[in-house]
C-alpha atoms as a PDB file:
ATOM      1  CA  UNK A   1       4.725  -7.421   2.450  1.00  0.00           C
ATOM      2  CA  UNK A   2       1.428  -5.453   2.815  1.00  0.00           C
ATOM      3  CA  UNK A   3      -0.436  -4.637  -0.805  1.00  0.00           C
ATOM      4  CA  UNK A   4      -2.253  -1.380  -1.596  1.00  0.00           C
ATOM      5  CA  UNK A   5      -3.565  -0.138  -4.656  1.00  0.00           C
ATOM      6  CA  UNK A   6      -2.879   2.948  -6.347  1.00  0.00           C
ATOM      7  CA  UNK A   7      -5.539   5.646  -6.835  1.00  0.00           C
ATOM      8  CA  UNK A   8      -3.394   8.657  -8.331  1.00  0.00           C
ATOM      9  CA  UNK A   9      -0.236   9.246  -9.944  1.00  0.00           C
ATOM     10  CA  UNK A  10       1.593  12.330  -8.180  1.00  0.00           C
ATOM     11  CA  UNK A  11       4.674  12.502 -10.065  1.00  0.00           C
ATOM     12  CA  UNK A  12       7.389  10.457 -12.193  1.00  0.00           C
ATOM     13  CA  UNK A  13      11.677  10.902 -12.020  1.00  0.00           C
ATOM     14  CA  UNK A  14      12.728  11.486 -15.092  1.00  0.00           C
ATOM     15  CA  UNK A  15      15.928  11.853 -14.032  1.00  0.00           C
ATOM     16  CA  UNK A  16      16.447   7.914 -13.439  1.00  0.00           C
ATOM     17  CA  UNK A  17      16.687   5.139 -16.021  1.00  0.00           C
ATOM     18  CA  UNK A  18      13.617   3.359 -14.338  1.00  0.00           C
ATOM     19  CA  UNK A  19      11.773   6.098 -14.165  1.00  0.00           C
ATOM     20  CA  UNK A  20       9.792   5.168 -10.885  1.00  0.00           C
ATOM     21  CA  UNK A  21       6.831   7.466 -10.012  1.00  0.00           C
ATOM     22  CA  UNK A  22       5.685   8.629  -6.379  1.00  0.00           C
ATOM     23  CA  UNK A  23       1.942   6.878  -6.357  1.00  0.00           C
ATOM     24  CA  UNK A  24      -0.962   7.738  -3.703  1.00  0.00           C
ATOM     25  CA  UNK A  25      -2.349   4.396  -2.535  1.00  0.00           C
ATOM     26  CA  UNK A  26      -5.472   3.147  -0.020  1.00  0.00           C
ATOM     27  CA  UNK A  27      -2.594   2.680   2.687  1.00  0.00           C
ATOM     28  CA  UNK A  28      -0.165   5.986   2.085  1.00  0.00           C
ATOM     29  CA  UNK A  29       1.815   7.590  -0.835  1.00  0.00           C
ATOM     30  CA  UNK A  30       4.792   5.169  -1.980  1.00  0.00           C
ATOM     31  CA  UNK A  31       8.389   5.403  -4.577  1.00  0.00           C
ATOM     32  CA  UNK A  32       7.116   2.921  -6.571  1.00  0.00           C
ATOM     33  CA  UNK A  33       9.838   1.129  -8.590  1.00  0.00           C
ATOM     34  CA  UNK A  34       7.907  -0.088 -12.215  1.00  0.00           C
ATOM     35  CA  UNK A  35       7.856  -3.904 -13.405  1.00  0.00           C
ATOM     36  CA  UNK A  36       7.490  -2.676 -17.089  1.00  0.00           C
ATOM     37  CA  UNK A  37      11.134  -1.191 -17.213  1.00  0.00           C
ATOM     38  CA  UNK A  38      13.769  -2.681 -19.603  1.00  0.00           C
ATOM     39  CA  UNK A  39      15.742  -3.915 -16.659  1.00  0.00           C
ATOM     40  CA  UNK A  40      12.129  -5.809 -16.089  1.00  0.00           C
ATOM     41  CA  UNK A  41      11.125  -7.926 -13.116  1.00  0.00           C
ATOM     42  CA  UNK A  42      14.684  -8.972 -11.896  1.00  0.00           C
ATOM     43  CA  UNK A  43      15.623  -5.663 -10.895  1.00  0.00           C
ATOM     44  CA  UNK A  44      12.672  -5.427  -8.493  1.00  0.00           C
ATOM     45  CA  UNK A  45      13.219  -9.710  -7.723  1.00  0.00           C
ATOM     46  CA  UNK A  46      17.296  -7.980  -6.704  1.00  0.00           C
ATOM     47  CA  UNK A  47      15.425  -5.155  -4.819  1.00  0.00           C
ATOM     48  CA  UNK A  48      13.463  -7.503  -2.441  1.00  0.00           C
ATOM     49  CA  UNK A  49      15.871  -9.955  -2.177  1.00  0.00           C
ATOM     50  CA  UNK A  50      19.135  -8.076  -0.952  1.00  0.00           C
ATOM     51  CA  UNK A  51      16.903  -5.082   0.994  1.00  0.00           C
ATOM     52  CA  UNK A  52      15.531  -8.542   3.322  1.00  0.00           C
ATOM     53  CA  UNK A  53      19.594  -9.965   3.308  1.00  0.00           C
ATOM     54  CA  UNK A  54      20.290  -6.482   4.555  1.00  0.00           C
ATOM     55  CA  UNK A  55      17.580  -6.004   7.066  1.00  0.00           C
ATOM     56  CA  UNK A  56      18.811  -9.723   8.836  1.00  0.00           C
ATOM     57  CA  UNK A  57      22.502  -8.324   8.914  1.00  0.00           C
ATOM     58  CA  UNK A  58      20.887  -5.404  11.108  1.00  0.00           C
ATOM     59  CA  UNK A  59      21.197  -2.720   8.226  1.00  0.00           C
ATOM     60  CA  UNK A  60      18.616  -0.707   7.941  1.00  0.00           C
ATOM     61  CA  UNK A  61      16.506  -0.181   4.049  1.00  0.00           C
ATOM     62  CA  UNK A  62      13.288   1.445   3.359  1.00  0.00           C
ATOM     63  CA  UNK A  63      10.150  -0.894   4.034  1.00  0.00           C
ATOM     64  CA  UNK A  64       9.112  -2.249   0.805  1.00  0.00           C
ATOM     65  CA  UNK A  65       5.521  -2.695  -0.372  1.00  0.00           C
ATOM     66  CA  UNK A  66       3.353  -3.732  -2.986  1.00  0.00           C
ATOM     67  CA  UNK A  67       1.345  -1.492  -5.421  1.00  0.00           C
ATOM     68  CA  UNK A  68      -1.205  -2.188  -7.742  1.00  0.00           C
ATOM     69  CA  UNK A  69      -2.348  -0.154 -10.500  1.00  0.00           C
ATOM     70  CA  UNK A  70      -4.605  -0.604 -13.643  1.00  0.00           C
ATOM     71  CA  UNK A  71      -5.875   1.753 -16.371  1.00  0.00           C
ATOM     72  CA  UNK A  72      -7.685   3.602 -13.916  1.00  0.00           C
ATOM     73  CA  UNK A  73      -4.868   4.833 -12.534  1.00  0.00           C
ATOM     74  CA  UNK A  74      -5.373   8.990 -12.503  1.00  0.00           C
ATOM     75  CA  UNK A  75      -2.504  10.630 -14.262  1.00  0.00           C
ATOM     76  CA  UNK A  76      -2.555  14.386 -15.316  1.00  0.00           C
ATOM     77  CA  UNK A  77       1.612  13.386 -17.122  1.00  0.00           C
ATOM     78  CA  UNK A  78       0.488  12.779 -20.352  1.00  0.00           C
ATOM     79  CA  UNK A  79       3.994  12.101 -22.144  1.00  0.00           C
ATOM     80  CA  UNK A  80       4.193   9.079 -23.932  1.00  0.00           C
ATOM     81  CA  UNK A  81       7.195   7.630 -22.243  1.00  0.00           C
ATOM     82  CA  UNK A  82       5.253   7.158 -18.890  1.00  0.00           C
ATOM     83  CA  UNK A  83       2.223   6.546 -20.259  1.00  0.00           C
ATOM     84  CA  UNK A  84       3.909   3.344 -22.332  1.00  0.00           C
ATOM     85  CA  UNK A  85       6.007   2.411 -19.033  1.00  0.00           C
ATOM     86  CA  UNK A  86       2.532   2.185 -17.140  1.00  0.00           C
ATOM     87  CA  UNK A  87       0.942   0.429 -19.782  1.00  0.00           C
ATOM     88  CA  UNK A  88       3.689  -1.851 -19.647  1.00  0.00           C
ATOM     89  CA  UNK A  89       3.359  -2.398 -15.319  1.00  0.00           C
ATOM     90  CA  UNK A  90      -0.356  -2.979 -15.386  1.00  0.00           C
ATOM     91  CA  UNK A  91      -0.425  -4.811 -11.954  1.00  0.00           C
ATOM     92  CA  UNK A  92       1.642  -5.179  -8.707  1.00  0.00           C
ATOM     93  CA  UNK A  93       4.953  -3.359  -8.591  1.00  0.00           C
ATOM     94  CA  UNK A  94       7.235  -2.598  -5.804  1.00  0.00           C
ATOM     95  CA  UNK A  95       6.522   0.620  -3.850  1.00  0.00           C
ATOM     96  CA  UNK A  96       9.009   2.064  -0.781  1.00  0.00           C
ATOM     97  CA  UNK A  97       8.055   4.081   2.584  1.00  0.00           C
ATOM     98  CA  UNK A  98       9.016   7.646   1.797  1.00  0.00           C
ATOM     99  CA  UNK A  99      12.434   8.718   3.961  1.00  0.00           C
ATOM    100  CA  UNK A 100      10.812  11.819   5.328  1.00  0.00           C
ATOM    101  CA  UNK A 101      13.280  14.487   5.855  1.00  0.00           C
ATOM    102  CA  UNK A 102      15.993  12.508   4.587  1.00  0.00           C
ATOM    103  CA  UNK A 103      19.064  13.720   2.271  1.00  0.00           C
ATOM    104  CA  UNK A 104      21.832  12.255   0.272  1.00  0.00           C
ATOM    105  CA  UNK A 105      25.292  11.019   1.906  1.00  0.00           C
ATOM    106  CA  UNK A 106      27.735  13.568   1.272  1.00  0.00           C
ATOM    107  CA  UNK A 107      31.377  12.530   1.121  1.00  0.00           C
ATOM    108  CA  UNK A 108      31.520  14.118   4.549  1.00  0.00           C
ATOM    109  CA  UNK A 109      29.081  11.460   5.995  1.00  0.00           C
ATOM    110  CA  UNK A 110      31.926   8.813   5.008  1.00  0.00           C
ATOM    111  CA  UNK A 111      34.258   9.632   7.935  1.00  0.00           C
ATOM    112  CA  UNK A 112      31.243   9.450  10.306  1.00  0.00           C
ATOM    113  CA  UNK A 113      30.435   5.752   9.387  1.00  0.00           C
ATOM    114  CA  UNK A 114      32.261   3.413  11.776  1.00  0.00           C
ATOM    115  CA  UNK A 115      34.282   0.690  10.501  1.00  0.00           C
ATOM    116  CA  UNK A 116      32.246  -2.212  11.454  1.00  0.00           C
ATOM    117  CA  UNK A 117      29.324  -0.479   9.674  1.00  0.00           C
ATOM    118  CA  UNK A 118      31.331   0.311   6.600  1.00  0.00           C
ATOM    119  CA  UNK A 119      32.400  -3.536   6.577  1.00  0.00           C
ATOM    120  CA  UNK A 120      28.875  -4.802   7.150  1.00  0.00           C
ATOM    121  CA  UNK A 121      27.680  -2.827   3.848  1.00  0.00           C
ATOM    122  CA  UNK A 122      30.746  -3.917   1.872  1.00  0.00           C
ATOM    123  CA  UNK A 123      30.105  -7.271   2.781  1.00  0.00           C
ATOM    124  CA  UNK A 124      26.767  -7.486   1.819  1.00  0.00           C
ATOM    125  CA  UNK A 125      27.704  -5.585  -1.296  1.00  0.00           C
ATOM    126  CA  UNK A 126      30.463  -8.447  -1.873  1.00  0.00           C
ATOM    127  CA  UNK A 127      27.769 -11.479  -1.493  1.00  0.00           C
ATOM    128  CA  UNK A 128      24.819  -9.666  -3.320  1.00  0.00           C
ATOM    129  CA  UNK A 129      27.543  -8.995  -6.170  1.00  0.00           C
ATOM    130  CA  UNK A 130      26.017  -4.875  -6.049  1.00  0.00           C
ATOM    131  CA  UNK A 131      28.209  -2.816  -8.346  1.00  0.00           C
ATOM    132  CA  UNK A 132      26.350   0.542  -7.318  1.00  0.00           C
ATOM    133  CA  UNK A 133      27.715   1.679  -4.174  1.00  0.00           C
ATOM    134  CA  UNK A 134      30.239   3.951  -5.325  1.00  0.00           C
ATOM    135  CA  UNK A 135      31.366   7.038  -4.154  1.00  0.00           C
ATOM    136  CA  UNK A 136      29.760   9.075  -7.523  1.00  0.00           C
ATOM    137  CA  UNK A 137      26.465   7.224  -6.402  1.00  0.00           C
ATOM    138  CA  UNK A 138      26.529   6.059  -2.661  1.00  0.00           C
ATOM    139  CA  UNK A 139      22.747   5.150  -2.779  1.00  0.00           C
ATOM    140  CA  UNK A 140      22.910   5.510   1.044  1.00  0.00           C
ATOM    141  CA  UNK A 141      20.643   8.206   2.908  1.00  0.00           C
ATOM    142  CA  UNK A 142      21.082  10.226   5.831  1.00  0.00           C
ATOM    143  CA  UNK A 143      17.702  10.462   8.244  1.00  0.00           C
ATOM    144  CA  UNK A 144      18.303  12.426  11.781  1.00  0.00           C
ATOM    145  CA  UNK A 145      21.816  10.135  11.676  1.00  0.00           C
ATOM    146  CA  UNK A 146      20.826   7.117  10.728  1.00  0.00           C
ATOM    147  CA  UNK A 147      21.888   5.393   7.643  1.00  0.00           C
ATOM    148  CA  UNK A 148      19.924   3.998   4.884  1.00  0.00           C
ATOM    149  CA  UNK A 149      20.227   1.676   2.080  1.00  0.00           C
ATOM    150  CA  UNK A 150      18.396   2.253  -1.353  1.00  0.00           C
ATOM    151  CA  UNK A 151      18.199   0.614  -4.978  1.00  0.00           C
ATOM    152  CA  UNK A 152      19.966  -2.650  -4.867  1.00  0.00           C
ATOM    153  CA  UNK A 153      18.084  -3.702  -8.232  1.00  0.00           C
ATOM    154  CA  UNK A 154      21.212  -4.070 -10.302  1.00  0.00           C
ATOM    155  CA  UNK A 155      22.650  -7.007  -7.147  1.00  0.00           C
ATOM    156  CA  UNK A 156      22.144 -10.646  -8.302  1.00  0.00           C
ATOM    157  CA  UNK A 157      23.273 -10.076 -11.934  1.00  0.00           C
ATOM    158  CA  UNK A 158      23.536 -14.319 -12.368  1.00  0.00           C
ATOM    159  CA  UNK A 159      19.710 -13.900 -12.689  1.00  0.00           C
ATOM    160  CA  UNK A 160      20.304 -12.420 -16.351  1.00  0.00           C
ATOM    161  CA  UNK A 161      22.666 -16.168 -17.348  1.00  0.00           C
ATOM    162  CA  UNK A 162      20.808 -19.101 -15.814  1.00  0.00           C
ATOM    163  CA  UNK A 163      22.172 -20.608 -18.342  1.00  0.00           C
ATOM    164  CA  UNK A 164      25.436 -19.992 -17.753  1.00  0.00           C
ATOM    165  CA  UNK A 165      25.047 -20.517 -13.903  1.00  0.00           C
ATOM    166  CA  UNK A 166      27.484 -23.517 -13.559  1.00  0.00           C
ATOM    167  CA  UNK A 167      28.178 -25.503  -9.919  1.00  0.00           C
ATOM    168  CA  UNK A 168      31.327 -23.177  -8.968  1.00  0.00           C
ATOM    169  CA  UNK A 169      30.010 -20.174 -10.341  1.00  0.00           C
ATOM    170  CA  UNK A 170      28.583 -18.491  -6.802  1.00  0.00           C
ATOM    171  CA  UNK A 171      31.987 -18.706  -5.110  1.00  0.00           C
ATOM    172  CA  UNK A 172      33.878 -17.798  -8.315  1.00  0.00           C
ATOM    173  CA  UNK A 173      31.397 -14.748  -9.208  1.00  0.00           C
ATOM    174  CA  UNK A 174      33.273 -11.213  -8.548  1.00  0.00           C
ATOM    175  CA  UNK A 175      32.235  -8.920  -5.515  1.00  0.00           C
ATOM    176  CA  UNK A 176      32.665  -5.874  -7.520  1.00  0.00           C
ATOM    177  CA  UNK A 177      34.310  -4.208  -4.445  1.00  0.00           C
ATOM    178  CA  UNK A 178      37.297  -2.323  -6.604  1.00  0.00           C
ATOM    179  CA  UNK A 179      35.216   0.796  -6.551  1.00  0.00           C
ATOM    180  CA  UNK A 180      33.163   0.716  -3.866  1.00  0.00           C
ATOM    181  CA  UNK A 181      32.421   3.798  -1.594  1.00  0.00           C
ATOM    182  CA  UNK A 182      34.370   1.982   1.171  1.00  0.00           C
ATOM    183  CA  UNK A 183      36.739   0.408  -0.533  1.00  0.00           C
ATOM    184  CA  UNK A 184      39.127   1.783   2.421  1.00  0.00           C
ATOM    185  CA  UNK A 185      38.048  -0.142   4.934  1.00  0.00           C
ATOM    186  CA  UNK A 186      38.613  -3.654   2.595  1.00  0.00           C
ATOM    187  CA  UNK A 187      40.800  -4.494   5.524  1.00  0.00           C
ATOM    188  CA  UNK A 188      37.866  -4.658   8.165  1.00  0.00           C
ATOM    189  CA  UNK A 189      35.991  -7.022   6.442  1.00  0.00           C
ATOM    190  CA  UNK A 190      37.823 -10.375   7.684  1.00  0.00           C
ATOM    191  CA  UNK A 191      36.526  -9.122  11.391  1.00  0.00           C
ATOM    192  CA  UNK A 192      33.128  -8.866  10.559  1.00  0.00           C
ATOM    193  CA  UNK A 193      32.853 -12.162   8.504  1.00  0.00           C
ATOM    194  CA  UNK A 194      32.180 -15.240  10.384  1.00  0.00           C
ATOM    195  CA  UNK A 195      29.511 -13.412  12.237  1.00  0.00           C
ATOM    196  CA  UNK A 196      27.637 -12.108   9.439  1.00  0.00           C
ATOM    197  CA  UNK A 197      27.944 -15.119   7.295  1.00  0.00           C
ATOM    198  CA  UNK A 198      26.361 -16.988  10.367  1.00  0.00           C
ATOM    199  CA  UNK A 199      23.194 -15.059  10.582  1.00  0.00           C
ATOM    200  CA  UNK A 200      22.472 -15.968   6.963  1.00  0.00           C
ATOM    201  CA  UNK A 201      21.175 -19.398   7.754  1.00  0.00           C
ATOM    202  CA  UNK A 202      19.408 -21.748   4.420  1.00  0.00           C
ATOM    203  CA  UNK A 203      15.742 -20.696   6.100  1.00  0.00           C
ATOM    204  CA  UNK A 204      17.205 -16.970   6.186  1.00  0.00           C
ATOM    205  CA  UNK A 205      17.603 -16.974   2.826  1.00  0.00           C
ATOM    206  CA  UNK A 206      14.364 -18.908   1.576  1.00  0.00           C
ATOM    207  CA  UNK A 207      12.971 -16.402   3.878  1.00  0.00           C
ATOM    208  CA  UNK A 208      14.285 -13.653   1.681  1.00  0.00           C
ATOM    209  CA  UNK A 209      12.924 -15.395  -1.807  1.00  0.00           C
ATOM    210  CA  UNK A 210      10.104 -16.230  -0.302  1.00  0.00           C
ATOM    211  CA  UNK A 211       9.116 -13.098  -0.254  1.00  0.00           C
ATOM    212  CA  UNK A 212       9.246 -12.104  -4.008  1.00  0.00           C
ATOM    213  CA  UNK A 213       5.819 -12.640  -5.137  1.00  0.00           C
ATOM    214  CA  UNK A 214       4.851 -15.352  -7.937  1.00  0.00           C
ATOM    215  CA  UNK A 215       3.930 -12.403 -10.525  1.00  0.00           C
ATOM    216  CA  UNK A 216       7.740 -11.006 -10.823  1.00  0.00           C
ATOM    217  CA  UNK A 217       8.904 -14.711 -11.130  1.00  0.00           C
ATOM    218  CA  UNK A 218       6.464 -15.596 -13.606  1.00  0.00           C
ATOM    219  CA  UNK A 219       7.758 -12.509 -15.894  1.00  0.00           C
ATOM    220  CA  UNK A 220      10.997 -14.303 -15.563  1.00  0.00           C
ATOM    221  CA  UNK A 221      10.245 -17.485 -17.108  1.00  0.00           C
ATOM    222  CA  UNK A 222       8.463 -18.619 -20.298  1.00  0.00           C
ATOM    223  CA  UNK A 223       4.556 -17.975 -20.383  1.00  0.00           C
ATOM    224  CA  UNK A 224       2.356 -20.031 -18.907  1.00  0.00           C
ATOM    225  CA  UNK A 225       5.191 -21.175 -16.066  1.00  0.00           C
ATOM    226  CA  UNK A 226       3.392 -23.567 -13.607  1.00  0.00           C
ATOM    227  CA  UNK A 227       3.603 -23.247  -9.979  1.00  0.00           C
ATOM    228  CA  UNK A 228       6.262 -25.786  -9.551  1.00  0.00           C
ATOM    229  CA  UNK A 229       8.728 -24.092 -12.173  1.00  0.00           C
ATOM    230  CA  UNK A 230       7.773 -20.707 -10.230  1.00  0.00           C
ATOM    231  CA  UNK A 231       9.064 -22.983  -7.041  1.00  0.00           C
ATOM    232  CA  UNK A 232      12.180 -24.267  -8.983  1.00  0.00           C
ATOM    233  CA  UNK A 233      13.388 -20.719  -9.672  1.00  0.00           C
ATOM    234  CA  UNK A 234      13.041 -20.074  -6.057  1.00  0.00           C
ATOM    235  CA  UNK A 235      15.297 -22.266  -5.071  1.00  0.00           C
ATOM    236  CA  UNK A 236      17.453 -21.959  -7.865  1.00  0.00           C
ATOM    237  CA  UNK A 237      17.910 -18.343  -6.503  1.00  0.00           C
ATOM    238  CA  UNK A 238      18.194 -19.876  -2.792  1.00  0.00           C
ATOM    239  CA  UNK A 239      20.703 -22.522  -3.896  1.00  0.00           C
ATOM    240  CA  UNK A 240      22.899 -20.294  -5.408  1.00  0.00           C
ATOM    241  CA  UNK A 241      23.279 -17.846  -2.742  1.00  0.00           C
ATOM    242  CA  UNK A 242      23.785 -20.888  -0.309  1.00  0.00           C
ATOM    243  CA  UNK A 243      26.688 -21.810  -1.902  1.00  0.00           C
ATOM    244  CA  UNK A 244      28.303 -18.421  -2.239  1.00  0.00           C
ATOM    245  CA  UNK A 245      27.848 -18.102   1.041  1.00  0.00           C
ATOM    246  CA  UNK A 246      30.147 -21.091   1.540  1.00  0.00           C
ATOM    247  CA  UNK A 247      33.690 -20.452   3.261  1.00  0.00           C
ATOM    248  CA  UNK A 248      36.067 -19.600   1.780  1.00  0.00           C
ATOM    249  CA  UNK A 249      34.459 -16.296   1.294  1.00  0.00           C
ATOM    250  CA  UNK A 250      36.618 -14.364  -1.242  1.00  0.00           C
ATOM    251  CA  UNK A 251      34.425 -11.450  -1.199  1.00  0.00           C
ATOM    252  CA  UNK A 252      35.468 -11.363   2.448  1.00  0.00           C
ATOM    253  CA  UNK A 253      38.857 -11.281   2.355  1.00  0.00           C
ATOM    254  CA  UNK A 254      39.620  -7.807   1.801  1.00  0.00           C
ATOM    255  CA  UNK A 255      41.651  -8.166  -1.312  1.00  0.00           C
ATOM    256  CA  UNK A 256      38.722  -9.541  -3.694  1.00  0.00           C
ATOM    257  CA  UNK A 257      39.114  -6.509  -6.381  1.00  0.00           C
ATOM    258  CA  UNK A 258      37.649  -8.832  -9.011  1.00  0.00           C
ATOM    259  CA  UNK A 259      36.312  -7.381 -12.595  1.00  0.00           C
ATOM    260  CA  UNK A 260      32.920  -8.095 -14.106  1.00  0.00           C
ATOM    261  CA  UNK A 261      34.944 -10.408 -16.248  1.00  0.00           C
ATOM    262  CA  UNK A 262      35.412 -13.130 -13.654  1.00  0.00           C
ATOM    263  CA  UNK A 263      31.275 -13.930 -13.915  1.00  0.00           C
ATOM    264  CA  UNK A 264      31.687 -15.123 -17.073  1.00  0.00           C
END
C-alpha cells in the first residue's frame, strides 16, 4: 500500500459510528477510516484483509491507502468528539480512493446484478463471516455500472475471541448469510464454489495479511509485542482462514442460514 501524510482535515461523518473524516494528503484527498475508534485496530486489520480476498476473487473495492497524521494536523472542527478520536489515531490509519461520481445501490440495482456476481459476493461474505451486507445497508456502490464493495471492518469477528478460537472453530463459525442482500440467489452459490475456493491459495492469503501493517497488529496485542509475536498473529489470522477454507464449505452450500450463536 502507498503511505501519505495528512496536511488538512476537510471534513468528518458524523453520521457513522466510526466517524471517519475525508483528509487532504501529499498524494490526494482520502476516506480515511480512524485507528482510535472503539471498534479499534481490528476493524481496519478486517478492512484490509477481506477488501485484498475480494480483489483476488475479481471483485472490485476501493484502493486502500495509508495516512498519517500528528498534532499538526489542520482542523477548523473543533468539537470534542473528533478532536478526542484524533488524539486517539495519532499515526497511520487506513485511507480509501474517493468513488468519484458514485451513488448508493438502490434496491433497483439488485435485479441488474447477475447471478454469478451475486454468488461471488455472498460467498466471500460467507468465508469473511461479514454480517453487513444487507438489504437496509448494501454497502455496495454504483460507478458508471460498475459495482463496488465498501466497509468490510465488522468481517473476521474471531479476531475479538483468540481465546476462544479452538481447532474446528473456522469450519464451524456461521456465514451470517440469513439476511444477506442476496440471500435469493443462496442456490447459485454451489456453482461458483470450487472455482473461487481455488484461487484462494495459502500464499493468497499470507498475501492478504501480509499486507496489514505491524502498527494495527501491535494495537492488538499486549504492549511492547516483539516482532515475532507480531509474526505469530499473522499467521494465526492466515491459519485460520486456511482451514475455513477447507471443503466441506458450509458457507457454500446454499442452505448455511447459521445465527451468530454458532461462533460461540
Amino acid at each position: 500500500m502507498n503511505h501519505y501524510h495528512a496536511s488538512r482535515l476537510i471534513a468528518a461523518e458524523y453520521k457513522s459510528s466510526t466517524l471517519p473524516v475525508l483528509l487532504e494528503t501529499d498524494g490526494g484527498t482520502f476516506f480515511v477510516k480512524l485507528v482510535g475508534t472503539a471498534q479499534g485496530a481490528p476493524l481496519l486489520i478486517a478492512e484490509i484483509i477481506v477488501a485484498n480476498i475480494a480483489e483476488a476473487l475479481g471483485l472490485r473495492v476501493p484502493e486502500r491507502v495509508l495516512v498519517h497524521f500528528d498534532e499538526k494536523l489542520t482542523v477548523e472542527d473543533k468539537r470534542d468528539e473528533l478532536g478526542d478520536l484524533l488524539r486517539a489515531s495519532y499515526g497511520w490509519n487506513l485511507g480509501f480512493t474517493l468513488l468519484k461520481g458514485a451513488r448508493n445501490f438502490r434496491d433497483d440495482d439488485h435485479a441488474q446484478i447477475s447471478d454469478t456476481l451475486a454468488a461471488t459476493i455472498l460467498w466471500l461474505d460467507g468465508f469473511t463471516m461479514n454480517p453487513d451486507r444487507t438489504a437496509r445497508n448494501p454497502n455496495i456502490m454504483v460507478q458508471n455500472g460498475a459495482y463496488w464493495l465498501i466497509d468490510h471492518g465488522s468481517a473476521l469477528p474471531f479476531q475479538y475471541q483468540w481465546s476462544g478460537v479452538k481447532e474446528d472453530s473456522p469450519p464451524k463459525a456461521a456465514s451470517f448469510l440469513a439476511n444477506h442482500l442476496f440471500r435469493d440467489r443462496l442456490q447459485h452459490l454451489s456453482a461458483v464454489d470450487e472455482s473461487l475456493a481455488s484461487v484462494l491459495m495459502r500464499e493468497t492469503l499470507e498475501g492478504a495479511i501480509q499486507d496489514v501493517p505491524d502498527d494495527f497488529l501491535r494495537r492488538t496485542l499486549p504492549k511492547a509485542a516483539t516482532v515475532d509475536e507480531i509474526q505469530r498473529r499473522r499467521n494465526a489470522y492466515s491459519a485460520y482462514l486456511w482451514k475455513r477454507l477447507k471443503a466441506p464449505r458450509t458457507f457454500a452450500l446454499g442452505y448455511d442460514l447459521l445465527s451468530e450463536s454458532s461462533l460461540k
